[in-house]
N, C-alpha and C. Protein backbone atom coordinates (compact mmCIF):
# COMPACT_ATOMS: atom_id res chain seq x y z
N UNK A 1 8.89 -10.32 51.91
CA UNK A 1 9.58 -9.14 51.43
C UNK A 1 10.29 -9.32 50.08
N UNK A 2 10.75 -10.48 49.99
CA UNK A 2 11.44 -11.11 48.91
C UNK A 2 10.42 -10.28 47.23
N UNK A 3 9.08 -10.63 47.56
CA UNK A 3 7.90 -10.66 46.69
C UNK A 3 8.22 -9.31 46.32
N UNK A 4 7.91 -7.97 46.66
CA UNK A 4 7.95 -6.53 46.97
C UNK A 4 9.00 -6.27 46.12
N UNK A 5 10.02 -6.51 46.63
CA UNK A 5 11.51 -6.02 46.13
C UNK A 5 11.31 -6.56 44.53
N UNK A 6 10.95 -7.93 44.25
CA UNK A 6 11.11 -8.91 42.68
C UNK A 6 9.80 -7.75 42.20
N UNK A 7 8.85 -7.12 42.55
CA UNK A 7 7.82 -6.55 42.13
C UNK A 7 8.07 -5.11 41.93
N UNK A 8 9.07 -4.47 42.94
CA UNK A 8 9.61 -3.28 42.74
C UNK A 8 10.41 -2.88 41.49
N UNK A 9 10.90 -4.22 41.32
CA UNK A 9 12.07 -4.06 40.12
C UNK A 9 11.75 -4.28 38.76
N UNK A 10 10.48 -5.19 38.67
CA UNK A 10 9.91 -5.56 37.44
C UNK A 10 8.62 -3.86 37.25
N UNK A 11 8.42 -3.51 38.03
CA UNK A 11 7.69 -1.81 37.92
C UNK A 11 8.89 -1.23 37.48
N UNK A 12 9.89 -0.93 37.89
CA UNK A 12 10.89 -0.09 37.77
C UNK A 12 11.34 -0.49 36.20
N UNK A 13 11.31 -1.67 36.30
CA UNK A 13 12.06 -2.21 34.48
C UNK A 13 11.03 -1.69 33.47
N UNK A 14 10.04 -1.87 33.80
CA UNK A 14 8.69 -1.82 33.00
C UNK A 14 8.31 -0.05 32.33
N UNK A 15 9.03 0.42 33.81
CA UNK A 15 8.74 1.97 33.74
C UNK A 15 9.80 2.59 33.01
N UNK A 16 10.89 2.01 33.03
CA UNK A 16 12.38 2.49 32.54
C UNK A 16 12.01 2.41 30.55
N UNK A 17 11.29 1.42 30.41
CA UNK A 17 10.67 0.81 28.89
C UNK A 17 9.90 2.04 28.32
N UNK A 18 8.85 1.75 29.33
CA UNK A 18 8.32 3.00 28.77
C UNK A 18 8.65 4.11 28.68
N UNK A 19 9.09 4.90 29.52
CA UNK A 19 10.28 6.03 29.78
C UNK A 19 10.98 6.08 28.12
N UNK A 20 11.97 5.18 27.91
CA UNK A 20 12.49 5.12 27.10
C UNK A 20 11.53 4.86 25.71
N UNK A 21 10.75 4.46 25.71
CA UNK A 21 9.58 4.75 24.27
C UNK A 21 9.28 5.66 24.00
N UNK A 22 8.59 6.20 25.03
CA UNK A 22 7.92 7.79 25.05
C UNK A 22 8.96 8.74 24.41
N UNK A 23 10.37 8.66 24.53
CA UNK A 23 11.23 9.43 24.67
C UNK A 23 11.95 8.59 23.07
N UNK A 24 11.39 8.20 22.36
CA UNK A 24 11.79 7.99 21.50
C UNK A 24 10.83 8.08 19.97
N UNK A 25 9.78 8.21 20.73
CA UNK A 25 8.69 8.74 20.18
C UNK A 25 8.24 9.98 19.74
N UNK A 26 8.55 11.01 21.04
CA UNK A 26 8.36 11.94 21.13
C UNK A 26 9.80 12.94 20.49
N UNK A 27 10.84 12.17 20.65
CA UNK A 27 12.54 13.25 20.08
C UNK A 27 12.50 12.27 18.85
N UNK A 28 11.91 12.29 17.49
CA UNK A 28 12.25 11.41 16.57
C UNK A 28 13.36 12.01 15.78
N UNK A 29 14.08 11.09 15.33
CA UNK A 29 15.43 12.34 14.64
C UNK A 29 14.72 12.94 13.53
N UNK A 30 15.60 13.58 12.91
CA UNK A 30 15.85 14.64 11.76
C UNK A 30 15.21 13.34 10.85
N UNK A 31 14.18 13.81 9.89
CA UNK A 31 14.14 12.82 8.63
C UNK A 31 15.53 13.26 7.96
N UNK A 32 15.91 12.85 6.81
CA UNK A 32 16.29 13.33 5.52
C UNK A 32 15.80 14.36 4.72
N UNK A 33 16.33 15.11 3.94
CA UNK A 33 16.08 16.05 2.99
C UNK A 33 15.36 15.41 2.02
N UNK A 34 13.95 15.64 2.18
CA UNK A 34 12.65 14.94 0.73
C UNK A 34 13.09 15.65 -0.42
N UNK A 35 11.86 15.58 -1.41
CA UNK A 35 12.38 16.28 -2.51
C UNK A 35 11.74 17.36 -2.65
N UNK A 36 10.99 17.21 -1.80
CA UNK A 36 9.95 18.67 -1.65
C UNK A 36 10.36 19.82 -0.97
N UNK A 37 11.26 19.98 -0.51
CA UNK A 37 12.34 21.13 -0.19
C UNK A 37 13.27 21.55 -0.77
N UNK A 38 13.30 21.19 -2.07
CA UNK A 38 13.96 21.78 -3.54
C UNK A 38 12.96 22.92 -3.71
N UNK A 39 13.77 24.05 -4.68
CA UNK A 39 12.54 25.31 -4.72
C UNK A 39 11.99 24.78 -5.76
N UNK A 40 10.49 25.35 -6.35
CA UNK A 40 9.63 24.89 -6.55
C UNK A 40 10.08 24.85 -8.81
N UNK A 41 11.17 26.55 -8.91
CA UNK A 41 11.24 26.20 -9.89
C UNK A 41 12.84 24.96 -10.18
N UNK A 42 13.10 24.50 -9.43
CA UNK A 42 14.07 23.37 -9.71
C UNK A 42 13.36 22.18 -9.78
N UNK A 43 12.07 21.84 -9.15
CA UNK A 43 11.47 20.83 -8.99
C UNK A 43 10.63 20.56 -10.04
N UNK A 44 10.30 21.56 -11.00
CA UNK A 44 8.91 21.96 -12.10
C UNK A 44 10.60 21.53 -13.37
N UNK A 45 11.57 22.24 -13.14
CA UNK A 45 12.45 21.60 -14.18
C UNK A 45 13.21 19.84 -14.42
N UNK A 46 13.16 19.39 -13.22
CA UNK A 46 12.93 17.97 -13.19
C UNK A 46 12.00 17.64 -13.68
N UNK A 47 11.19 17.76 -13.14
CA UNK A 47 9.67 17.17 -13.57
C UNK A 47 9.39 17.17 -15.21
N UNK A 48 9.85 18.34 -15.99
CA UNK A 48 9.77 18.96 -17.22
C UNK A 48 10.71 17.59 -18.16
N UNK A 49 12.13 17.81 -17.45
CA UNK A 49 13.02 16.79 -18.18
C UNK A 49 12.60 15.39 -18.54
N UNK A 50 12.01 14.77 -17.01
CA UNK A 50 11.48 13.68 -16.52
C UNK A 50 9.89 13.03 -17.88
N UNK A 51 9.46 14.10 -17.73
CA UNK A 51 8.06 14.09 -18.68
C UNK A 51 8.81 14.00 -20.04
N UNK A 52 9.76 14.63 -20.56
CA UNK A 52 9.67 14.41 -21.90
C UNK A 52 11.07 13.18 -22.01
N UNK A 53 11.32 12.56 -21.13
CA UNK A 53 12.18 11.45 -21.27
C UNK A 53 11.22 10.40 -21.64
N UNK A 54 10.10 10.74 -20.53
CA UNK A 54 9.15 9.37 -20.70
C UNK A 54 8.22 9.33 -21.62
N UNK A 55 7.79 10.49 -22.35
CA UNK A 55 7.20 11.01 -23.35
C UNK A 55 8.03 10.45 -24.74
N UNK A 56 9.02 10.11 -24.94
CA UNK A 56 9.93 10.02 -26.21
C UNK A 56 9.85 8.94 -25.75
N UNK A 57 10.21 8.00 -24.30
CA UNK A 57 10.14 6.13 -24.53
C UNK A 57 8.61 5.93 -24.99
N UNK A 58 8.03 6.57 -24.67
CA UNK A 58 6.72 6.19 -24.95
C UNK A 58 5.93 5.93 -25.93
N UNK A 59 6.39 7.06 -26.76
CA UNK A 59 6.21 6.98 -28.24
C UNK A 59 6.96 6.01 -29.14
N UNK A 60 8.07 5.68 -29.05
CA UNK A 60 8.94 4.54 -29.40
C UNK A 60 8.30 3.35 -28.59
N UNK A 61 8.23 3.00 -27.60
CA UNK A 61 7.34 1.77 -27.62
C UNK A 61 6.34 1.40 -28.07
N UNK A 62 5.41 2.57 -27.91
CA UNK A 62 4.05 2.26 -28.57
C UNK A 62 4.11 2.49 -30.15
N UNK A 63 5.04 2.58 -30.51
CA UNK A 63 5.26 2.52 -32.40
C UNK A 63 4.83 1.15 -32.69
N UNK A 64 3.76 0.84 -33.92
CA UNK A 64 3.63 -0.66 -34.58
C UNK A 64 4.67 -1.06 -34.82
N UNK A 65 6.07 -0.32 -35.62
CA UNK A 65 7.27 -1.10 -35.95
C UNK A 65 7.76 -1.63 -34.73
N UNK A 66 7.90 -1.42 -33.50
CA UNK A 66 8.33 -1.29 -32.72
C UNK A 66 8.10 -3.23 -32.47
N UNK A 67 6.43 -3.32 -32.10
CA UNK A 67 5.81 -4.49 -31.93
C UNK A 67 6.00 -5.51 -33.01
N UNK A 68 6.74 -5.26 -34.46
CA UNK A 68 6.66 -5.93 -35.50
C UNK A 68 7.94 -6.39 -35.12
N UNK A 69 8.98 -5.75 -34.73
CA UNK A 69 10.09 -5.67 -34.66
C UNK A 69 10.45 -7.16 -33.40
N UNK A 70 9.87 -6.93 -32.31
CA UNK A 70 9.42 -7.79 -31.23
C UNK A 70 9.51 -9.14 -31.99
N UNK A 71 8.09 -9.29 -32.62
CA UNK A 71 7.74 -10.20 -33.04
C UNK A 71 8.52 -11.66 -34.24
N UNK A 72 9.07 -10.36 -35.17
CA UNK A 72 10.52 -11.01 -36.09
C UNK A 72 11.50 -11.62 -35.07
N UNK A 73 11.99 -10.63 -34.15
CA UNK A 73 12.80 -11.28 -33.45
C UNK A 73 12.37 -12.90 -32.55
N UNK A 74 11.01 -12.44 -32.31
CA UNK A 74 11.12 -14.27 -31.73
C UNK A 74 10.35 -15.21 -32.66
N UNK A 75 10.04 -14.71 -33.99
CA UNK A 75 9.74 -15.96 -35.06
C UNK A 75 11.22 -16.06 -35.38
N UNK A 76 12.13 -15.46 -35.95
CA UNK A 76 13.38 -15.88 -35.91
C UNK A 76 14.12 -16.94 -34.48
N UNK A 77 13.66 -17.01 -33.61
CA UNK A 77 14.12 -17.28 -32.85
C UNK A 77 13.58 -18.67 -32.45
N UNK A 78 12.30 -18.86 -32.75
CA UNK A 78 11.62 -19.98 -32.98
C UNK A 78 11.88 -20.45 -33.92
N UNK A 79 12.63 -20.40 -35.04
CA UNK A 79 12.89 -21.19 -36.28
C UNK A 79 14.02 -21.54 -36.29
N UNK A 80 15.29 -21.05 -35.11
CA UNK A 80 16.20 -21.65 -35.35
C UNK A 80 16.43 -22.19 -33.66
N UNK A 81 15.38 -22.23 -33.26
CA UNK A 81 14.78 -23.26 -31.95
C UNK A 81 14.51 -24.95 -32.75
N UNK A 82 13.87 -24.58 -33.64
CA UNK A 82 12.93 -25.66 -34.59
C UNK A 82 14.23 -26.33 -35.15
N UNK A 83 15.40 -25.53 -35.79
CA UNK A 83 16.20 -26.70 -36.59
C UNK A 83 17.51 -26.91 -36.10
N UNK A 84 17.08 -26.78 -34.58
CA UNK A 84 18.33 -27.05 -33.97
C UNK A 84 18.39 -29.09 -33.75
N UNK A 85 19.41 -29.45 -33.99
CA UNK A 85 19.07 -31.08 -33.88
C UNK A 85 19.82 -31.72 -33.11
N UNK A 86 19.19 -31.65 -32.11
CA UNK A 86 19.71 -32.32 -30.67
C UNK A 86 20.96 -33.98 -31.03
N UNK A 87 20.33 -34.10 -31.83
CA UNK A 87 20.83 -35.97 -32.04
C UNK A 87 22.41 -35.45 -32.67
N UNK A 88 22.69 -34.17 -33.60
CA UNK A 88 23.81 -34.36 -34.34
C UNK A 88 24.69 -33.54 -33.85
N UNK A 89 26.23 -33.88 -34.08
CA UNK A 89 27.06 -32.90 -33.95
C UNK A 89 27.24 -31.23 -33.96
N UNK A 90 27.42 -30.32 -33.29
CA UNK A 90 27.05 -29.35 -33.38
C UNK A 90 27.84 -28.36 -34.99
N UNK A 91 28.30 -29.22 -35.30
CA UNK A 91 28.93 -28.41 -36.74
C UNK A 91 28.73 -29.76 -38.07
N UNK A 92 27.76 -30.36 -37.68
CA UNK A 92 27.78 -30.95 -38.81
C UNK A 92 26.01 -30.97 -39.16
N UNK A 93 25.45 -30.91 -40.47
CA UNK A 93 23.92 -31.31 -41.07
C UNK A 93 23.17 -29.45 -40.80
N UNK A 94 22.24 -28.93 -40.18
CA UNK A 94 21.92 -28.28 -39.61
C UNK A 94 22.18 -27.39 -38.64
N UNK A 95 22.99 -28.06 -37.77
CA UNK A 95 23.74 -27.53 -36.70
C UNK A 95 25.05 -27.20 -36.92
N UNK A 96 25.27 -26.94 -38.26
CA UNK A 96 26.62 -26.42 -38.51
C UNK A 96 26.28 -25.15 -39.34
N UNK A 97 24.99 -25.01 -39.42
CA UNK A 97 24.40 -23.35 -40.12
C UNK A 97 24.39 -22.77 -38.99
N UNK A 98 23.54 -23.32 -37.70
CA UNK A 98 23.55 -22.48 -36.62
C UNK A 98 24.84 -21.99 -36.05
N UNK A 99 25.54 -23.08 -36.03
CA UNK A 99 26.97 -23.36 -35.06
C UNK A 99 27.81 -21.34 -36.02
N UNK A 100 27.75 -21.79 -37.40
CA UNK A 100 28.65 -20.53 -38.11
C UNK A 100 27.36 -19.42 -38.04
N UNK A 101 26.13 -19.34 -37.95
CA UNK A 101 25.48 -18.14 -37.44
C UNK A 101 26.11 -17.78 -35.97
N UNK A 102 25.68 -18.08 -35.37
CA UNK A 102 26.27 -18.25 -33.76
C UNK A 102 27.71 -17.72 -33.72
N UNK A 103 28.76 -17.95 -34.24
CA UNK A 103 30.21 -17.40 -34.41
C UNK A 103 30.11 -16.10 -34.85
């Protein structure tokens, strides 16, 4: 009898699981408010703003000065990579042009 009862209760646990899935499955809460339940002309005026924000970065990035500009900055940056001199004082020979750039 012992068996029955340990078997009754592990059905009953098993069923209580599922019970409780089904029922959590089936009542899912409330999502959140998407953005697609904005009216359609508030959503076309985002969209409008949105387009010409990314429209103006766009054009400024993709400018050649833009990429030239890039580029100065890390040949400059490589040249005073190049005469930086590990061995000397930081304000004396070389490293005292950088040291008063740097300030």
């Amino acid at each position: 009898m012992p068996s029955e009862h340990a078997h009754d209760q592990k059905s009953d646990i098993s069923r209580a699981r599922r019970d409780r899935y089904n029922t959590m499955r089936n009542n899912k809460p409330p999502r959140l408010a998407s953005r697609t339940t904005k009216p359609a002309e508030e959503a076309a005026h985002e969209q409008k703003k949105r387009s010409i924000l990314l429209g103006g970065l766009l054009r400024i990035v993709k400018n050649p000065d833009v990429e030239l500009l890039i580029n100065l900055v890390i040949l400059g940056n490589l040249v005073t990579l190049a005469m930086q001199d590990p061995l000397e004082d930081e304000r004396q020979g070389r490293n005292a042009v950088l040291w008063w750039i740097s300030e």
